[in-house]
Protein backbone atom coordinates (compact mmCIF):
# COMPACT_ATOMS: atom_id res chain seq x y z
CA UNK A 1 -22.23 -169.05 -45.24
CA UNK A 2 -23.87 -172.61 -44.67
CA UNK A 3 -27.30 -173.36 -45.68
CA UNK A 4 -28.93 -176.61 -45.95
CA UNK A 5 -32.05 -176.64 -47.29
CA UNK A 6 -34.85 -179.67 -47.13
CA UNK A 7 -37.75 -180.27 -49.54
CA UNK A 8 -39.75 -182.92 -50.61
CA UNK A 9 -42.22 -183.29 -47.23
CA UNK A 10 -45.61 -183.65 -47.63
CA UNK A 11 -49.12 -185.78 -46.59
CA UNK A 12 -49.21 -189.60 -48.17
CA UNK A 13 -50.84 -192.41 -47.00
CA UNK A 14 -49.37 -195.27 -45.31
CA UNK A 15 -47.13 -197.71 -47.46
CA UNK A 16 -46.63 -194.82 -50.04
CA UNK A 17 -43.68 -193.01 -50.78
CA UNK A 18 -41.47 -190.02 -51.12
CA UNK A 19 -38.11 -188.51 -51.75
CA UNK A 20 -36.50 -185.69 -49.79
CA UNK A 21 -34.26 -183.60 -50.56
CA UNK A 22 -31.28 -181.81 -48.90
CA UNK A 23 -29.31 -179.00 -51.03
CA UNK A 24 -26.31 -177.50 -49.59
CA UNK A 25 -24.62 -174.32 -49.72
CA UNK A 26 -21.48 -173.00 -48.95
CA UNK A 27 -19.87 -176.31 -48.79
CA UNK A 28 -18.97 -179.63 -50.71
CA UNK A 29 -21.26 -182.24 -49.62
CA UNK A 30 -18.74 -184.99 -50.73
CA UNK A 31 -16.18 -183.64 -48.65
CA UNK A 32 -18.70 -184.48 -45.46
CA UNK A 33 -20.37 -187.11 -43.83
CA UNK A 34 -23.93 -186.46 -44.53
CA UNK A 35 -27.04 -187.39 -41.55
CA UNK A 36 -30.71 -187.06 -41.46
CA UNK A 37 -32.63 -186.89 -38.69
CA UNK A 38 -36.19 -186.58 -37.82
CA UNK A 39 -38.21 -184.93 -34.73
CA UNK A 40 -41.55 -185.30 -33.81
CA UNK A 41 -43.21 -183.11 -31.03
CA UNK A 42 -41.94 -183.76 -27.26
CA UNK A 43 -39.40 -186.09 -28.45
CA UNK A 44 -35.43 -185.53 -28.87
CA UNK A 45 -34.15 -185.22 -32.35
CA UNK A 46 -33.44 -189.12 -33.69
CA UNK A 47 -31.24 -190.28 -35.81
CA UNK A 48 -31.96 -191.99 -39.54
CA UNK A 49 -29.60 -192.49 -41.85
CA UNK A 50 -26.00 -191.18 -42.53
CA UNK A 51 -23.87 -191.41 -45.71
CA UNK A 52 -20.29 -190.95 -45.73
CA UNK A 53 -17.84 -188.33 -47.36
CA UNK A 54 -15.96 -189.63 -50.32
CA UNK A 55 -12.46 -188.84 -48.94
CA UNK A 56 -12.66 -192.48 -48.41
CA UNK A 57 -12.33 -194.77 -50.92
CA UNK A 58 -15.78 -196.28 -49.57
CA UNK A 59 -18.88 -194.79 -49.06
CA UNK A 60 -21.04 -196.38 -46.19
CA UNK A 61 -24.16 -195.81 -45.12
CA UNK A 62 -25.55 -196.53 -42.02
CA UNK A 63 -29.60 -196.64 -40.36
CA UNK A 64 -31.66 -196.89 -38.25
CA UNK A 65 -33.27 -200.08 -36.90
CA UNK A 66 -36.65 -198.68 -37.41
CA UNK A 67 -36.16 -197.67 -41.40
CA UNK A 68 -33.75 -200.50 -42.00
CA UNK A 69 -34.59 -201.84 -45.23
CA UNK A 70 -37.33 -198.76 -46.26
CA UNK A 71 -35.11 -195.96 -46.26
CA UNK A 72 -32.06 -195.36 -48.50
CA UNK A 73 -29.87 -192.40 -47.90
CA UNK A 74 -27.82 -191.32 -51.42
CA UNK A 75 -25.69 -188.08 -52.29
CA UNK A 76 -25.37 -186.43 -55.54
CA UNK A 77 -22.41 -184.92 -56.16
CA UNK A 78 -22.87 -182.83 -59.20
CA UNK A 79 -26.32 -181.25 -57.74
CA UNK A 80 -24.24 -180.88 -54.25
CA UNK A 81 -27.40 -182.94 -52.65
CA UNK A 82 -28.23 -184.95 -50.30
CA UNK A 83 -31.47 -187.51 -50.71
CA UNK A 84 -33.40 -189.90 -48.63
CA UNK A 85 -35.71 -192.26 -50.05
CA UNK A 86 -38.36 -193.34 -48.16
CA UNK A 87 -41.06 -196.35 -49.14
CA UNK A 88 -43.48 -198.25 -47.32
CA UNK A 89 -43.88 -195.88 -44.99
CA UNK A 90 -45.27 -196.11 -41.80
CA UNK A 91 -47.38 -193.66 -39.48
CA UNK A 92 -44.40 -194.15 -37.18
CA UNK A 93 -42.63 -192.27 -39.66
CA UNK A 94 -44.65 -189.15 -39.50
CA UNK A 95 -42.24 -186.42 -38.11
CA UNK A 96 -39.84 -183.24 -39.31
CA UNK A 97 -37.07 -184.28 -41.09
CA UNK A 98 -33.71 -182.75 -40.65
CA UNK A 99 -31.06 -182.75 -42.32
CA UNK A 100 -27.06 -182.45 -40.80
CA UNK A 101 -23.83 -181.68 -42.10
CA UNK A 102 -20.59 -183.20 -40.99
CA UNK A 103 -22.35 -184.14 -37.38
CA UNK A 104 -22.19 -180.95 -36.42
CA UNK A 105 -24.27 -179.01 -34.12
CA UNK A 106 -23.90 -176.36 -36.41
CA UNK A 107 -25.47 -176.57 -39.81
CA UNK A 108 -29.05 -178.43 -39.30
CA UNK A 109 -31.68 -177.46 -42.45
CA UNK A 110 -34.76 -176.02 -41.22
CA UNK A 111 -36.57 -179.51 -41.90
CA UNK A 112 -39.46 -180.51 -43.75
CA UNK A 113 -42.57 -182.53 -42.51
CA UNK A 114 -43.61 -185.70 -43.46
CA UNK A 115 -47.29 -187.01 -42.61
CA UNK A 116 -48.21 -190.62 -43.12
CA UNK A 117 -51.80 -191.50 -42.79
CA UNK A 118 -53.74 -194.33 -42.37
């Protein structure tokens, strides 16, 4: 069975910030392209940052215009996780983070909020 599993949400204040977390289960995150996304209420599900599998001999990453240069999605290997760094943030940023594995439809994490104050 797949499980993905989020942490590291919480309240901070604009221009602070924080690390999430996403652990997997039940499959080998280097094998898979890794995505987070974030929601916030009566919006559609938005992309933010993606990390590819290792099967290449590259690993890209790729973002969103909006967290370009404040966000940096990483993977570690040994802990079978998947992180996303987040500084300066923004009130903008305030929403539930997901993460995704492989792009599929299939194996989302149950999220974890992030609040950014003024």
């Amino acid at each position: 069975q797949v499980q993905l599993v989020e942490s590291g949400g919480g309240l901070v204040q604009a221009g602070d910030s924080l690390r999430l977390s996403c652990a997997v289960f039940g499959r080998t995150v280097s094998n898979y392209d890794m995505n987070w996304y974030r929601q916030t209420p009566g919006k559609e599900r938005e992309f933010v940052a993606a990390i590819t599998s290792t099967r290449g001999r590259i690993t890209y990453t790729n973002y969103a215009d909006s967290v370009k240069g404040r966000f940096t999605i990483s993977r570690d290997n040994a802990k079978n996780t998947v992180y996303l760094r987040m500084t300066s943030l923004k009130q903008e940023d305030t929403a539930i983070y997901y993460c995704n594995l492989g792009g599929s439809d299939d194996y989302w994490g149950q999220g974890t909020q992030v609040t950014v104050s003024s």
